[in-house]
PDB file of N, CA and C in Angstrom:
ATOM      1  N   UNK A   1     194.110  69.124  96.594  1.00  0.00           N
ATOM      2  CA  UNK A   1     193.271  68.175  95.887  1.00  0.00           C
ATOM      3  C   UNK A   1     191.840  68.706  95.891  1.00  0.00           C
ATOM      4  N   UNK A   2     191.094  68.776  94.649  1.00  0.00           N
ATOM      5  CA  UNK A   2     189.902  69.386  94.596  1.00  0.00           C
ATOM      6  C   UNK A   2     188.982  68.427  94.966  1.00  0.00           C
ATOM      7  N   UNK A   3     187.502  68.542  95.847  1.00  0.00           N
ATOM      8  CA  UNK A   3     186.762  67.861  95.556  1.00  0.00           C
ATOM      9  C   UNK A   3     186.210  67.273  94.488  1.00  0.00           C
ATOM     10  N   UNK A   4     185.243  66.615  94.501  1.00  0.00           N
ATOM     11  CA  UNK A   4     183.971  66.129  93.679  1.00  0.00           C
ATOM     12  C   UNK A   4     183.026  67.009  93.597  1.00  0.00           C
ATOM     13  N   UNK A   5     182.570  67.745  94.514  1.00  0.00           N
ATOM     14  CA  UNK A   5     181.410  69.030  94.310  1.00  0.00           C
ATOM     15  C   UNK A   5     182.072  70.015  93.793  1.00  0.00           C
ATOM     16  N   UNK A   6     183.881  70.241  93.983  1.00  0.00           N
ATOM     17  CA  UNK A   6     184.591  71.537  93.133  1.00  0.00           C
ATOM     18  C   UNK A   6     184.226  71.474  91.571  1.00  0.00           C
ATOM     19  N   UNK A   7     184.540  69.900  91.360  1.00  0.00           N
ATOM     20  CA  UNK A   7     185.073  69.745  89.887  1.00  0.00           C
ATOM     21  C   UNK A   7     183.675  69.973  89.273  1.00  0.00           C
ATOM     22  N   UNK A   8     182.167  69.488  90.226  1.00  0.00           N
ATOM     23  CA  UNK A   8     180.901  69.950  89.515  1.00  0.00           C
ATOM     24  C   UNK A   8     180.775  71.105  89.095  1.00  0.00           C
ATOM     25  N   UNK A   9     180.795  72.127  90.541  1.00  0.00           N
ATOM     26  CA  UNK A   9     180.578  73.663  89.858  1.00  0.00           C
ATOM     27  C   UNK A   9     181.607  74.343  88.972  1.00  0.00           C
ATOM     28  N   UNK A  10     182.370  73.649  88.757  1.00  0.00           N
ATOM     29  CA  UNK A  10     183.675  74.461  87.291  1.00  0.00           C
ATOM     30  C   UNK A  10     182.704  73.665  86.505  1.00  0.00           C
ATOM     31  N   UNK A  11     181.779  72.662  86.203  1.00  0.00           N
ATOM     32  CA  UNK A  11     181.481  71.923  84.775  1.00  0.00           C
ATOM     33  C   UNK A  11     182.120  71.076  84.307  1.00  0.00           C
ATOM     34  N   UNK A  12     182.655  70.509  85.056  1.00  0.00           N
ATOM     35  CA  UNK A  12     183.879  69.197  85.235  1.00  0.00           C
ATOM     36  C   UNK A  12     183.123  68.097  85.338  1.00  0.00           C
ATOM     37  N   UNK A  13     182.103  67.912  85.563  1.00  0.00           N
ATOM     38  CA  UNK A  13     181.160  66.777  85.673  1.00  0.00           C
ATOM     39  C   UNK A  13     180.928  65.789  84.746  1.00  0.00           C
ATOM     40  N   UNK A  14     180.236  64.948  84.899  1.00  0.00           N
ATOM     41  CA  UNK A  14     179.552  63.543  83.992  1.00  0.00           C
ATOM     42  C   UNK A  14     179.513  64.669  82.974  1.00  0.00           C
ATOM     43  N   UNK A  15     179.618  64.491  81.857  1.00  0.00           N
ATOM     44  CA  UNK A  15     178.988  65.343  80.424  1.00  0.00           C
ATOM     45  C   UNK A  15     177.097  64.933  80.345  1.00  0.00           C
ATOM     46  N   UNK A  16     177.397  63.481  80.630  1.00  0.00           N
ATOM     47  CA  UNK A  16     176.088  63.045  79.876  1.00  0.00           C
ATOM     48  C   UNK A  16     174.705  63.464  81.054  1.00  0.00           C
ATOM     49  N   UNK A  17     175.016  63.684  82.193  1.00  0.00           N
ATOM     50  CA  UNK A  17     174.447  64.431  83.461  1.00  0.00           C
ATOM     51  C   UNK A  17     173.985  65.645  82.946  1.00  0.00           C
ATOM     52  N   UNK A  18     174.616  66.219  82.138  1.00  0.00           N
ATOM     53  CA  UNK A  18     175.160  68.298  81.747  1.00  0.00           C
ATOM     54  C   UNK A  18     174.024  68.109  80.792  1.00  0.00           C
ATOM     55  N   UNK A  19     173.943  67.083  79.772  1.00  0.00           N
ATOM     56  CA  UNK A  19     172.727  67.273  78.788  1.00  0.00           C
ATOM     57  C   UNK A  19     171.635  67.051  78.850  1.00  0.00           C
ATOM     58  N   UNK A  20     170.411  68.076  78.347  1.00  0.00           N
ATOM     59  CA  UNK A  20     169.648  67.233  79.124  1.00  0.00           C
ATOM     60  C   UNK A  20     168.800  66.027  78.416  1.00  0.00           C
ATOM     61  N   UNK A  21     167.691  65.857  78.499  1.00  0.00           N
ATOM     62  CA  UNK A  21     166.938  64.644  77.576  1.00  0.00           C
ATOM     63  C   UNK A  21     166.145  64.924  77.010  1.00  0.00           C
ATOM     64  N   UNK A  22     166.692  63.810  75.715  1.00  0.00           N
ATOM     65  CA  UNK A  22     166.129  64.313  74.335  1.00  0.00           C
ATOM     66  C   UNK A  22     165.238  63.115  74.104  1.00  0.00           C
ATOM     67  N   UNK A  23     164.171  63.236  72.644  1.00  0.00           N
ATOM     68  CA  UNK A  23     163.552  62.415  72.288  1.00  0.00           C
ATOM     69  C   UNK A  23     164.447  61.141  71.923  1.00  0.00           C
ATOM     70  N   UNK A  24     163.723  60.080  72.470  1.00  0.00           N
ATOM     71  CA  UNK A  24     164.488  58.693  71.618  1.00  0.00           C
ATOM     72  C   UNK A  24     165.598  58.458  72.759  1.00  0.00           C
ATOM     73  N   UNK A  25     165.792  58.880  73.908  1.00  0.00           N
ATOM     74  CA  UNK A  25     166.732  58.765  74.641  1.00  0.00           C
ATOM     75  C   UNK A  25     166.100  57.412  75.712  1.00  0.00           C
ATOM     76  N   UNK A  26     167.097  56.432  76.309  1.00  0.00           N
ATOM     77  CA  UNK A  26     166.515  55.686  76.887  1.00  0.00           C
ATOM     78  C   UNK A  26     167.062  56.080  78.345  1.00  0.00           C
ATOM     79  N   UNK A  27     165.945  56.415  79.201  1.00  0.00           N
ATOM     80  CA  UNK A  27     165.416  56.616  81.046  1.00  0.00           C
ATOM     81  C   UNK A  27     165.526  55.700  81.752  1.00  0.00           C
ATOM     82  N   UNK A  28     165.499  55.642  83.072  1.00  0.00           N
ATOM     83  CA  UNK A  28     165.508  55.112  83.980  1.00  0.00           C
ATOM     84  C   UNK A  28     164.746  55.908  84.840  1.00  0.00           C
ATOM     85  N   UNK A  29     163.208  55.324  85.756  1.00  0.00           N
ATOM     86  CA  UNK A  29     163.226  56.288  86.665  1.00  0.00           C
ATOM     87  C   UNK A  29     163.617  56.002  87.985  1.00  0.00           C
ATOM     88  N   UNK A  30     163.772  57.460  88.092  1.00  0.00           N
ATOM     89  CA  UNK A  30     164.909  56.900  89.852  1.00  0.00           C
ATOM     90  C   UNK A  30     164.264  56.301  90.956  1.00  0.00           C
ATOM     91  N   UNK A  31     162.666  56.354  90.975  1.00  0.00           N
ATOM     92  CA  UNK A  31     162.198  55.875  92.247  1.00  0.00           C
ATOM     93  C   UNK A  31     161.856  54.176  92.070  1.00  0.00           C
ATOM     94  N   UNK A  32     161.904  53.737  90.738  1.00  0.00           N
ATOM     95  CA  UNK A  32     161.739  51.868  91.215  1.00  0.00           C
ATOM     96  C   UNK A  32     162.892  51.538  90.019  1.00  0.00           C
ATOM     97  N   UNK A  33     163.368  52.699  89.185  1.00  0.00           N
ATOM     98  CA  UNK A  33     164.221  51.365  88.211  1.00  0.00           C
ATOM     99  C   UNK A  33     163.509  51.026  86.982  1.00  0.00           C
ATOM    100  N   UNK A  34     162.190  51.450  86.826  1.00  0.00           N
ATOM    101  CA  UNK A  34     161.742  50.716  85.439  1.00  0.00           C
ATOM    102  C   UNK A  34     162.752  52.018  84.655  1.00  0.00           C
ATOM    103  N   UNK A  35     162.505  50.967  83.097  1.00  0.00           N
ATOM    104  CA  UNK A  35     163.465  51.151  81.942  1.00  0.00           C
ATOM    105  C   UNK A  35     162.259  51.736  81.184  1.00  0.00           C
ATOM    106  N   UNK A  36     162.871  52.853  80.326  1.00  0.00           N
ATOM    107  CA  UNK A  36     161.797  53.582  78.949  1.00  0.00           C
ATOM    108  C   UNK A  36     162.710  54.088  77.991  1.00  0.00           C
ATOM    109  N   UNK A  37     161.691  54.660  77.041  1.00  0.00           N
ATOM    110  CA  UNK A  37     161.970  55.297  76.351  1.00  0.00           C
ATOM    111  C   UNK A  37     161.448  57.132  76.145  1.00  0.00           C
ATOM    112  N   UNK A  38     162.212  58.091  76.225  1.00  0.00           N
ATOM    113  CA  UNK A  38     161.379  59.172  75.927  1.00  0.00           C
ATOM    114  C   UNK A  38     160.902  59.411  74.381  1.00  0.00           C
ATOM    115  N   UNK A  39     159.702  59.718  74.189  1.00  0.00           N
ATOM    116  CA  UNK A  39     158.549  59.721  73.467  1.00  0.00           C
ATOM    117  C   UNK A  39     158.685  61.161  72.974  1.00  0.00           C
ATOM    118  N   UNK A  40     158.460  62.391  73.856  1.00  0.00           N
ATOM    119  CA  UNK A  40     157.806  63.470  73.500  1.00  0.00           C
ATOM    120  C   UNK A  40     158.252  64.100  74.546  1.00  0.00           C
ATOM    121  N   UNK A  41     158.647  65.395  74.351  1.00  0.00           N
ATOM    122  CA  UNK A  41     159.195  66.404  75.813  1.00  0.00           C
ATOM    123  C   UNK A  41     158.060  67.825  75.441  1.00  0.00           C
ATOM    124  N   UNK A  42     157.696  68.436  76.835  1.00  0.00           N
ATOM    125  CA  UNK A  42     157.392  69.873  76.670  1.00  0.00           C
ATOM    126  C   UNK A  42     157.723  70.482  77.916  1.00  0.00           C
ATOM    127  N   UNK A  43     158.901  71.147  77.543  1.00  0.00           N
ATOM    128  CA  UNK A  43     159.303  71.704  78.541  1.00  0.00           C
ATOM    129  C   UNK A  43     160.382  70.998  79.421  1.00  0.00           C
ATOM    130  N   UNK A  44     159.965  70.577  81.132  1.00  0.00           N
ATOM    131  CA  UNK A  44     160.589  70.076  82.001  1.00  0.00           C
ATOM    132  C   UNK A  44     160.001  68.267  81.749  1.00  0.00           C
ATOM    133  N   UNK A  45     159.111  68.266  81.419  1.00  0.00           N
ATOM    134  CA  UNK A  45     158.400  67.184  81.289  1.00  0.00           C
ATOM    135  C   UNK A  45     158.505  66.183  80.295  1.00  0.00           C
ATOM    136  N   UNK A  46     158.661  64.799  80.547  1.00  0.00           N
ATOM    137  CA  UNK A  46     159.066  63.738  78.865  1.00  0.00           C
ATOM    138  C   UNK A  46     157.699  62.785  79.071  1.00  0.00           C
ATOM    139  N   UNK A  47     157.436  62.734  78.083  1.00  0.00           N
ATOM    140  CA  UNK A  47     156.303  61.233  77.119  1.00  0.00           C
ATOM    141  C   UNK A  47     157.286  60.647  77.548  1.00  0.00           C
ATOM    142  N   UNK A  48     157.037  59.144  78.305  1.00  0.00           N
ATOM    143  CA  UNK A  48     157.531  58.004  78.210  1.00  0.00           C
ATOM    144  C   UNK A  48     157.021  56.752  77.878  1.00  0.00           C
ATOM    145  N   UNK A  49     157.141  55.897  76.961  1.00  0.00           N
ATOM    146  CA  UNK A  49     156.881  54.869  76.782  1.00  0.00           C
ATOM    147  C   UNK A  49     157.974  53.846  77.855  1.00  0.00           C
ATOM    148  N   UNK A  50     157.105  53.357  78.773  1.00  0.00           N
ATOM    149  CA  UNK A  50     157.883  51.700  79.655  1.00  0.00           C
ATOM    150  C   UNK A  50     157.878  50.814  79.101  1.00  0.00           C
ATOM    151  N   UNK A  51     158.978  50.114  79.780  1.00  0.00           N
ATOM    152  CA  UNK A  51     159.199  48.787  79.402  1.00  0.00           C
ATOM    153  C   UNK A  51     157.773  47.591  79.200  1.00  0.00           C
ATOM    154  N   UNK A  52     156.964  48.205  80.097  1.00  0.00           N
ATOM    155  CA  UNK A  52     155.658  47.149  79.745  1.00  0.00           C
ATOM    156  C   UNK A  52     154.566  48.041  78.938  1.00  0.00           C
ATOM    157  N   UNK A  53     155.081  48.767  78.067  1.00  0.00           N
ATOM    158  CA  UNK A  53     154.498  49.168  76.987  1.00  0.00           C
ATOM    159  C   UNK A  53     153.681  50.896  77.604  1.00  0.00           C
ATOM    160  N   UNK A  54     153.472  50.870  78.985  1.00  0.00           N
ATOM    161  CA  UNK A  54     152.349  51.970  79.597  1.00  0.00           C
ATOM    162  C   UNK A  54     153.510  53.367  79.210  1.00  0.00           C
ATOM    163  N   UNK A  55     152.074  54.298  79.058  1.00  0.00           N
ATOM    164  CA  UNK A  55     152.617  55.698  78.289  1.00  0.00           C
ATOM    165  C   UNK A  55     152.598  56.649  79.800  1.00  0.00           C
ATOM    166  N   UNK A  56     153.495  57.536  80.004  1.00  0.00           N
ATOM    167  CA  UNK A  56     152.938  58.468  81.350  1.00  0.00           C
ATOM    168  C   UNK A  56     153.734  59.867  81.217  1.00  0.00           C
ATOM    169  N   UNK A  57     153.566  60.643  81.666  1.00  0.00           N
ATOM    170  CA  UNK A  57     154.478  62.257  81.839  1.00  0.00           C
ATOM    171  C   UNK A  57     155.168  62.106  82.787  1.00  0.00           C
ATOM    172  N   UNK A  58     156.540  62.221  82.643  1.00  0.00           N
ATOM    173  CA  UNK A  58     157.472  62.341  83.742  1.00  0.00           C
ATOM    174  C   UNK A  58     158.071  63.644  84.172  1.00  0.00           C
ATOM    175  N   UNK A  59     158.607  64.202  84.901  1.00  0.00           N
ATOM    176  CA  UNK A  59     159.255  65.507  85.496  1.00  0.00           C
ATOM    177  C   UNK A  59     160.685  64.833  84.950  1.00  0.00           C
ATOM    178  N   UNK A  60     161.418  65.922  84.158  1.00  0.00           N
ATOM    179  CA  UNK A  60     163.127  65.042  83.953  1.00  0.00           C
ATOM    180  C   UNK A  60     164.020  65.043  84.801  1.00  0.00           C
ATOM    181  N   UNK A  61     163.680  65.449  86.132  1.00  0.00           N
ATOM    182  CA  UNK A  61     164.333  64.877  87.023  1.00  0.00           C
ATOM    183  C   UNK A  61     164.083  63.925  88.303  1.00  0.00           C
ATOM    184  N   UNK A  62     163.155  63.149  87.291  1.00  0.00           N
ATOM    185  CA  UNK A  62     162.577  61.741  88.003  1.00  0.00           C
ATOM    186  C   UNK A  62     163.176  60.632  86.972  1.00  0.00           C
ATOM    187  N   UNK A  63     163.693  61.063  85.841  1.00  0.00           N
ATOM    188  CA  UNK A  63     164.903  60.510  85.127  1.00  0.00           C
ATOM    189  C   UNK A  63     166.447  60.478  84.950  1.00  0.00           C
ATOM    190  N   UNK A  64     166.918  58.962  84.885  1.00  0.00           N
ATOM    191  CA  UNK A  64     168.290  59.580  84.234  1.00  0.00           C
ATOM    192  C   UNK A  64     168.242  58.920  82.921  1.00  0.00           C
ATOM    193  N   UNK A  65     169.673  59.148  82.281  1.00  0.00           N
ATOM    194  CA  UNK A  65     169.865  58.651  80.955  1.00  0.00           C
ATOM    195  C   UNK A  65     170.617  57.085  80.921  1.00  0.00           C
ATOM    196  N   UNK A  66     170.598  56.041  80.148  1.00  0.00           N
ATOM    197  CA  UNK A  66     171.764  55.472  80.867  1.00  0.00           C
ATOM    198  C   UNK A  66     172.459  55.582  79.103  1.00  0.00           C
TER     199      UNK A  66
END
């Protein structure tokens, strides 16, 4: 029986984990939970518009997708 970390490194994983984030995609960030939208990406980094309207630069892996 294979693990859960096997089936990651073959690419067996969440798909939607594997892609990464695009404009218009809706975030979550992982340290409180507020809800957004990505805005604008350069690079590692997304424009987010929050749920209470505030604009900020995020690292995309201070996001997930839901």
């Amino acid at each position: 029986m294979e693990s859960f970390s096997d089936s990651l490194e073959r690419g067996q994983g969440k798909k939607a984990e594997a892609r990464t984030l695009q404009i218009g995609d809706q975030v979550v960030y992982r340290r409180d939970g507020t809800r957004g939208i990505v805005y604008a990406k350069n690079g590692e980094l997304c424009q987010v518009v929050w749920e209470d309207e505030f604009v900020s630069w995020e690292q995309s892996e201070a996001l997930y997708r839901l």
